[in-house]
Protein backbone atom coordinates (compact mmCIF):
# COMPACT_ATOMS: atom_id res chain seq x y z
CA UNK A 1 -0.04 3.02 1.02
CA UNK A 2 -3.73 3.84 0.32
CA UNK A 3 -6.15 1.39 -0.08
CA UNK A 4 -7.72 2.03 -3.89
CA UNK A 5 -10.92 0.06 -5.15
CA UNK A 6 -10.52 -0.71 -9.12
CA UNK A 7 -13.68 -1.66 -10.64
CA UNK A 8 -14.67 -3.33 -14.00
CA UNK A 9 -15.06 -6.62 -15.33
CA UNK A 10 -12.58 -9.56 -15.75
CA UNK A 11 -10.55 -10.01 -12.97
CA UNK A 12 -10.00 -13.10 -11.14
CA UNK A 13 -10.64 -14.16 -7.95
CA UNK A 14 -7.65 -16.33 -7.58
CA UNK A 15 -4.86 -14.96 -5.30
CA UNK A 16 -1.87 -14.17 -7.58
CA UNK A 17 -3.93 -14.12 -11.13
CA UNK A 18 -3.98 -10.53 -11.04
CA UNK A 19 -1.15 -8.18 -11.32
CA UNK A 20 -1.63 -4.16 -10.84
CA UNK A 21 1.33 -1.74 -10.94
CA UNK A 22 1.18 1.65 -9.87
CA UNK A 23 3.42 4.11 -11.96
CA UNK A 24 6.35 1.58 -12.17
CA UNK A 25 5.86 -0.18 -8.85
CA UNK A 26 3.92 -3.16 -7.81
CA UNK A 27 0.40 -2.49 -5.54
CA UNK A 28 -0.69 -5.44 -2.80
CA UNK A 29 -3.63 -6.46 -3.95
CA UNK A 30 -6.12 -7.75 -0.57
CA UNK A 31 -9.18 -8.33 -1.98
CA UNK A 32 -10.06 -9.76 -5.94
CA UNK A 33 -13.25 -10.26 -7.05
CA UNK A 34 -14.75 -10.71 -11.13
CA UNK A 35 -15.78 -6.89 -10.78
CA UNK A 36 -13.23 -5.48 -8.62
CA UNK A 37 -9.83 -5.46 -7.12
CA UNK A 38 -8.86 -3.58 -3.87
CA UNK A 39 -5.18 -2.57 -3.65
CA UNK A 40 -2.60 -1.34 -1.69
CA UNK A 41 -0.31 1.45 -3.56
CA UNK A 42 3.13 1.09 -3.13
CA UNK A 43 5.50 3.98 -2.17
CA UNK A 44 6.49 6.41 -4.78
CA UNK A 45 9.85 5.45 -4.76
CA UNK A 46 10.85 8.60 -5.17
CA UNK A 47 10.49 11.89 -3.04
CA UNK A 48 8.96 14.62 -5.07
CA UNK A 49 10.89 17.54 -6.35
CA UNK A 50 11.36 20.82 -4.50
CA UNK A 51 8.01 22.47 -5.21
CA UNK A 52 6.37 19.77 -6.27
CA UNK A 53 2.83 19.12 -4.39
CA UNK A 54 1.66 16.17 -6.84
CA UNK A 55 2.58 13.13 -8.93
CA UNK A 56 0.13 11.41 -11.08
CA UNK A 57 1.01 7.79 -11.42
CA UNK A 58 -0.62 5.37 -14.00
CA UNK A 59 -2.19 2.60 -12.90
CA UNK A 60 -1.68 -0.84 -15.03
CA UNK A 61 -3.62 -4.45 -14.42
CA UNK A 62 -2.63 -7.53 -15.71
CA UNK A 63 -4.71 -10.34 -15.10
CA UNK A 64 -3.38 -14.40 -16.18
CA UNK A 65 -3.28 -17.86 -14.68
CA UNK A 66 -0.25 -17.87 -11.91
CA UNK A 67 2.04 -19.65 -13.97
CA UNK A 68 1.42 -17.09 -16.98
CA UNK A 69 2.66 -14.57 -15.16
CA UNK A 70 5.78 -15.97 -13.68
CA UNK A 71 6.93 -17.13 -17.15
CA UNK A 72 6.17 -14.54 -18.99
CA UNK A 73 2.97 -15.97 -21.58
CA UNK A 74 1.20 -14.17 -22.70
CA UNK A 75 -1.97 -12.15 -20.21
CA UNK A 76 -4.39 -10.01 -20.37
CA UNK A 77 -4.02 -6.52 -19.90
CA UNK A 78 -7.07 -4.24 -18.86
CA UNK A 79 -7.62 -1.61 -20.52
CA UNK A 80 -9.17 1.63 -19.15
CA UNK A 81 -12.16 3.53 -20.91
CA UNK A 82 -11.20 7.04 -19.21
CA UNK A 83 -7.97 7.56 -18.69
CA UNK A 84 -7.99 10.13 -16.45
CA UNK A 85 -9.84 6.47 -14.11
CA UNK A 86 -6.49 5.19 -14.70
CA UNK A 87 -4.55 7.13 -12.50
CA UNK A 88 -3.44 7.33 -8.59
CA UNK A 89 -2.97 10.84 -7.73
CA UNK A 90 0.37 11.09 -5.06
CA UNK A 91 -0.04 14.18 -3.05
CA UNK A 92 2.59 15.31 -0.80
CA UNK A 93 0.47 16.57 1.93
CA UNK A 94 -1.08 13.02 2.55
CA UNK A 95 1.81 10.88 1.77
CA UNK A 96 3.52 10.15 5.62
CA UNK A 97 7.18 9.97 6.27
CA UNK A 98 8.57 7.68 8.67
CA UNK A 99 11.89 9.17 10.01
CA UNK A 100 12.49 6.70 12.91
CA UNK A 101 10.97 3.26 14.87
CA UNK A 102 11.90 2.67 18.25
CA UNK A 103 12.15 0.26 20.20
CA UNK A 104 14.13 -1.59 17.45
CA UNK A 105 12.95 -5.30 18.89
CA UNK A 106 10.67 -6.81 20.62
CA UNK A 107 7.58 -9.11 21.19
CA UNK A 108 4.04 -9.27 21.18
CA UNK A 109 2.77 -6.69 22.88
CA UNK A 110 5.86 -4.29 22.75
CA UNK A 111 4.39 -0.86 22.48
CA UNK A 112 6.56 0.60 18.71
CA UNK A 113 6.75 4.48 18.27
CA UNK A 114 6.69 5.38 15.25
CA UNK A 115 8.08 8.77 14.29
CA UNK A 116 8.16 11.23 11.42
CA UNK A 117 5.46 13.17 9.32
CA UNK A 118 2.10 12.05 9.82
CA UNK A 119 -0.55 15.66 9.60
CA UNK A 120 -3.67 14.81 8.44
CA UNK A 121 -3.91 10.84 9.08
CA UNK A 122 -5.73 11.67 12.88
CA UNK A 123 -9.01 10.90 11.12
CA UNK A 124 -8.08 8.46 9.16
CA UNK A 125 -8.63 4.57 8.62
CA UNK A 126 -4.38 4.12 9.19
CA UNK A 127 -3.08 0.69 9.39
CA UNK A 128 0.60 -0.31 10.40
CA UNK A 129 1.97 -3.86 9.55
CA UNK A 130 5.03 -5.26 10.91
CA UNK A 131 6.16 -8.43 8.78
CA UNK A 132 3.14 -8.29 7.30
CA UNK A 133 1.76 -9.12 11.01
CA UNK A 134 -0.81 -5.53 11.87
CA UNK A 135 0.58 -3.94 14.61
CA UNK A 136 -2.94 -2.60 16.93
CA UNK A 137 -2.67 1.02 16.74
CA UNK A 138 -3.90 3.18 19.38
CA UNK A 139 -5.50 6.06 17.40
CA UNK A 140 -5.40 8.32 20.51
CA UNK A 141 -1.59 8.36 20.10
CA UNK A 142 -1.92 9.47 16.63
CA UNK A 143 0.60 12.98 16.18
CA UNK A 144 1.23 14.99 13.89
CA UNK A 145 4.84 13.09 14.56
CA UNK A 146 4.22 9.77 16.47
CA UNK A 147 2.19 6.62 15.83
CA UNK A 148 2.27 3.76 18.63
CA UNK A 149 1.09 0.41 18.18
CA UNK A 150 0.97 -2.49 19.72
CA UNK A 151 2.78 -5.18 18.35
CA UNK A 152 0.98 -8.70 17.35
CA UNK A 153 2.63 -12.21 16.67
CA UNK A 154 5.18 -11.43 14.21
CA UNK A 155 7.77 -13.93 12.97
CA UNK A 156 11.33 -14.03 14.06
CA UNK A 157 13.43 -12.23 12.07
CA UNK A 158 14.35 -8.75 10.83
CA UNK A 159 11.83 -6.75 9.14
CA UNK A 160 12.09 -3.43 7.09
C-alpha cells in the first residue's frame, strides 16, 4: 500500500478508535494523532479494466471508543470539506504486482525474492512486511522485477 497522511481535527489517539476505509476496503492505520492519521491503503481488490490507467477510491473515517465500533453504536463519521481531499487516486503504473516469492520458508536472515512488476518503486521509500514482521530490504536489489529482503524474526506459521 501507500502510506497517506489524513489531516483535520477529531481523531483519537487511541489504537483501534479510529476506523478509515478506502473505497470499500479497510486501510492500516500506523500512526493517530487529534490532527492526523497516517494510513496504509489496502489493495484495490480488484485489477483494473483493460484500458483502464486509474481508479479513484473514496476515502471514509470513522472515529468511536473500541467497543463502539465492534458493536455497532453509534460513531462519528468525519466528514470532508472538499471532496475531491477525500479521495485516494489508484494508478496502475505505481500499483506493484507480486507474481511469485521464493524461497517459500525460512528463518531470520533468509534472503526472500520477491518477483513480479515493480517499475518505478527504485526511488522509492518501499517497505516489505512478512507477518507483519519488516523484512530489511536491500534497495540495491530493487528491479524492475525482483525485490530481496532480508528476513527478520517472524512468527511460526504460514503467512500470505
Amino acid at each position: 500500500g501507500t502510506k497517506v497522511t489524513l489531516t483535520g481535527r477529531g481523531f483519537s489517539s487511541k489504537q483501534g478508535s479510529n476506523v478509515v476505509v478506502v473505497g470499500n476496503r479497510r486501510a492500516a492505520v500506523v500512526r493517530r494523532a487529534y490532527d492526523r492519521l497516517v494510513i496504509i491503503t489496502p489493495t484495490l481488490g480488484k485489477s483494473l479494466g483493460d484500458g483502464e490507467e486509474t481508479l479513484k477510491a473514496n476515502i471514509r473515517v470513522v472515529t468511536a471508543a473500541e467497543d463502539a465500533l465492534a458493536t455497532g453504536d453509534p460513531a462519528t463519521s468525519a466528514m470532508c470539506g472538499n471532496a475531491t481531499s477525500c479521495s485516494f487516486l489508484y494508478a496502475a503504473t505505481s500499483t506493484p504486482r507480486v507474481s511469485g516469492i521464493s524461497p517459500g520458508n525460512g528463518g531470520r536472515g533468509t534472503v526472500i525474492t520477491i518477483t513480479g512488476e515493480f517499475a518505478g518503486l527504485r526511488n522509492r521509500d518501499l517497505t516489505v512486511s512478512i507477518g507483519g514482521t519488516d523484512c530489511d530490504v536491500d534497495k540495491s536489489q530493487i528491479t524492475d522485477t525482483t525485490i530481496a529482503c532480508a528476513l527478520g524474526d517472524v512468527p511460526a506459521g504460514e503467512h500470505k
